[in-house]
C-alpha atoms as a PDB file:
ATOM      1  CA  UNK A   1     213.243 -56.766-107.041  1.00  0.00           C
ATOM      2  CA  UNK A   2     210.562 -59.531-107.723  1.00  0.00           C
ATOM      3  CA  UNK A   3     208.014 -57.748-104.752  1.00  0.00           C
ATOM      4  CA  UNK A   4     205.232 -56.189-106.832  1.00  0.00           C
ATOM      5  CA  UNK A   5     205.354 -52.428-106.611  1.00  0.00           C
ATOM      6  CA  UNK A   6     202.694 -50.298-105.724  1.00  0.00           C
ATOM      7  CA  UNK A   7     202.265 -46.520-106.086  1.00  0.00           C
ATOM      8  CA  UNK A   8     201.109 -44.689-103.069  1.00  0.00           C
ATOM      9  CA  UNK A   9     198.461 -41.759-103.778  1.00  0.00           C
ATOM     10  CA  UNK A  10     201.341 -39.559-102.961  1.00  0.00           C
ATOM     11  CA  UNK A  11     203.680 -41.132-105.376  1.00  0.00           C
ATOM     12  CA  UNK A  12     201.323 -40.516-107.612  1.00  0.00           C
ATOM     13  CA  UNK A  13     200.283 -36.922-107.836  1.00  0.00           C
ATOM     14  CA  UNK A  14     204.048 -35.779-107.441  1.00  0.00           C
ATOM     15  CA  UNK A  15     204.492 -38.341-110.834  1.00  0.00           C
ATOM     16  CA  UNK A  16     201.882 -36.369-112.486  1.00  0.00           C
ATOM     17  CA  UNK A  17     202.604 -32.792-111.348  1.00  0.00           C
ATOM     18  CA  UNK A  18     206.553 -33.334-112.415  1.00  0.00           C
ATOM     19  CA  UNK A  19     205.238 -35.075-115.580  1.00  0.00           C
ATOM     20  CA  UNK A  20     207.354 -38.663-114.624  1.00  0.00           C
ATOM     21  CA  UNK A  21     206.091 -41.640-115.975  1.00  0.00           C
ATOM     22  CA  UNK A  22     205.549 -44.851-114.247  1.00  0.00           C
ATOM     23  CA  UNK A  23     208.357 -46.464-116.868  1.00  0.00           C
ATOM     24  CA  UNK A  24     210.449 -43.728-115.309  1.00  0.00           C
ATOM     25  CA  UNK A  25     209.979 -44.843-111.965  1.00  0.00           C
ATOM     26  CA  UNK A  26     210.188 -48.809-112.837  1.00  0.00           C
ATOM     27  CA  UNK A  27     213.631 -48.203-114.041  1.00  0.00           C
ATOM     28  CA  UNK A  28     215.166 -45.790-111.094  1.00  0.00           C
ATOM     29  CA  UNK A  29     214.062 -48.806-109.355  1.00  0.00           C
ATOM     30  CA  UNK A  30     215.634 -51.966-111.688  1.00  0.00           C
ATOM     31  CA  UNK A  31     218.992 -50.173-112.199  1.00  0.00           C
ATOM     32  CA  UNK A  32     219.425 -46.779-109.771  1.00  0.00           C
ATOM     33  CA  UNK A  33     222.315 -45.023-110.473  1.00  0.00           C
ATOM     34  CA  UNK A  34     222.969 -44.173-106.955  1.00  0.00           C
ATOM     35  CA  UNK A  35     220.835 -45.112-103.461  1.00  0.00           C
ATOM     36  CA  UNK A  36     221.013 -43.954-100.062  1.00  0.00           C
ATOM     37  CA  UNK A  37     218.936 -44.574 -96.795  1.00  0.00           C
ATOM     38  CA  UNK A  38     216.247 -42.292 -95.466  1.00  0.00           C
ATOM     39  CA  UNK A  39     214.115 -42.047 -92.543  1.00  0.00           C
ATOM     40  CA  UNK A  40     211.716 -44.454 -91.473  1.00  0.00           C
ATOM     41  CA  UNK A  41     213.793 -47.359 -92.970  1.00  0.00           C
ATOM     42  CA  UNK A  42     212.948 -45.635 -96.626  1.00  0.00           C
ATOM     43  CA  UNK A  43     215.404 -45.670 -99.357  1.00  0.00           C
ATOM     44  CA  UNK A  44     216.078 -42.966-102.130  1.00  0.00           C
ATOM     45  CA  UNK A  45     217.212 -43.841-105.592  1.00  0.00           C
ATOM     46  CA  UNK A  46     218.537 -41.331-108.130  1.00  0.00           C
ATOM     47  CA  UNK A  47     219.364 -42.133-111.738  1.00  0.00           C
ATOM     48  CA  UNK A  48     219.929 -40.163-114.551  1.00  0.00           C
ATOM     49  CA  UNK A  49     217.306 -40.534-117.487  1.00  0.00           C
ATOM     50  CA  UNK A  50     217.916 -38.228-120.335  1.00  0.00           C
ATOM     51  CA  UNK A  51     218.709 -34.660-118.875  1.00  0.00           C
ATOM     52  CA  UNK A  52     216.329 -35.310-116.101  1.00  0.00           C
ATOM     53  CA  UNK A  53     217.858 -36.824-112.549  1.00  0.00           C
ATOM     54  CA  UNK A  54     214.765 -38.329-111.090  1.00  0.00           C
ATOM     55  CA  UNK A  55     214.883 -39.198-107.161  1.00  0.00           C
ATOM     56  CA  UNK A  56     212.606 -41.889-106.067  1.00  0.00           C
ATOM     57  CA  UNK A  57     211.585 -42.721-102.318  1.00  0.00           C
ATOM     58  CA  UNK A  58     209.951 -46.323-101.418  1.00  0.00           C
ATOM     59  CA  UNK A  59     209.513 -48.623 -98.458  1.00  0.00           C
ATOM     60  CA  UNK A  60     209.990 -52.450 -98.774  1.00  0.00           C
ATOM     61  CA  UNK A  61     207.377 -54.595 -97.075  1.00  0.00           C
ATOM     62  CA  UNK A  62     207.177 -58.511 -96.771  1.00  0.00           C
ATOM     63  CA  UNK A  63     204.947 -58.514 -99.548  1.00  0.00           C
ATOM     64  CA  UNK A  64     205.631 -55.209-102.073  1.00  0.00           C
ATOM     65  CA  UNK A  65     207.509 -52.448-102.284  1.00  0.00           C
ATOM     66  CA  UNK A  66     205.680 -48.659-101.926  1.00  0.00           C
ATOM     67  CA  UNK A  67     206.302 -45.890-104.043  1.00  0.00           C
ATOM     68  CA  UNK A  68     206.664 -42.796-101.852  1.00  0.00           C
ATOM     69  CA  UNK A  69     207.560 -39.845-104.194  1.00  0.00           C
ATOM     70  CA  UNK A  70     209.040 -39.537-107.206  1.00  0.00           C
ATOM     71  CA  UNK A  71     211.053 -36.259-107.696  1.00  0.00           C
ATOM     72  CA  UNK A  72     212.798 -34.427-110.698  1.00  0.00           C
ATOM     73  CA  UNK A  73     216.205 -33.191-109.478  1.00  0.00           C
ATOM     74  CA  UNK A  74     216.757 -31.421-112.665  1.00  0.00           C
ATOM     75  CA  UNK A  75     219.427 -31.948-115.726  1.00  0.00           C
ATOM     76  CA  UNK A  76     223.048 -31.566-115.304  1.00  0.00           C
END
């Protein structure tokens, strides 16, 4: 994805509460493990980082793609 990605304030306070990092998020992004569509023409991506499954949500606009949420789905 060569958009440039933007965190919404949402996105953001989930990342913090849940203790993910913004690398976290950049690489459920580059290389998800799994995707799947979502309302509202959103897409969620899972991958498994460690023995964390993080889920993230974004939107892709003409000009960047929008962080949503970013959720841990807990270990295996």
């Amino acid at each position: 994805m060569a958009k440039p990605i933007r965190f919404d304030r949402h996105a953001k306070r989930r990342m913090k509460w849940r203790k993910i990092s913004e690398e976290d998020v950049l690489s459920v992004v580059k290389e998800p493990d799994r995707n799947e569509q979502s309302i509202k023409g959103r897409i969620n991506l899972y991958k498994k980082l460690g023995q964390r499954y993080i889920k993230v949500t974004y939107k892709e606009y003409p000009l960047e793609i929008l962080i949503i949420s970013a959720v841990d789905k807990g270990g295996f």
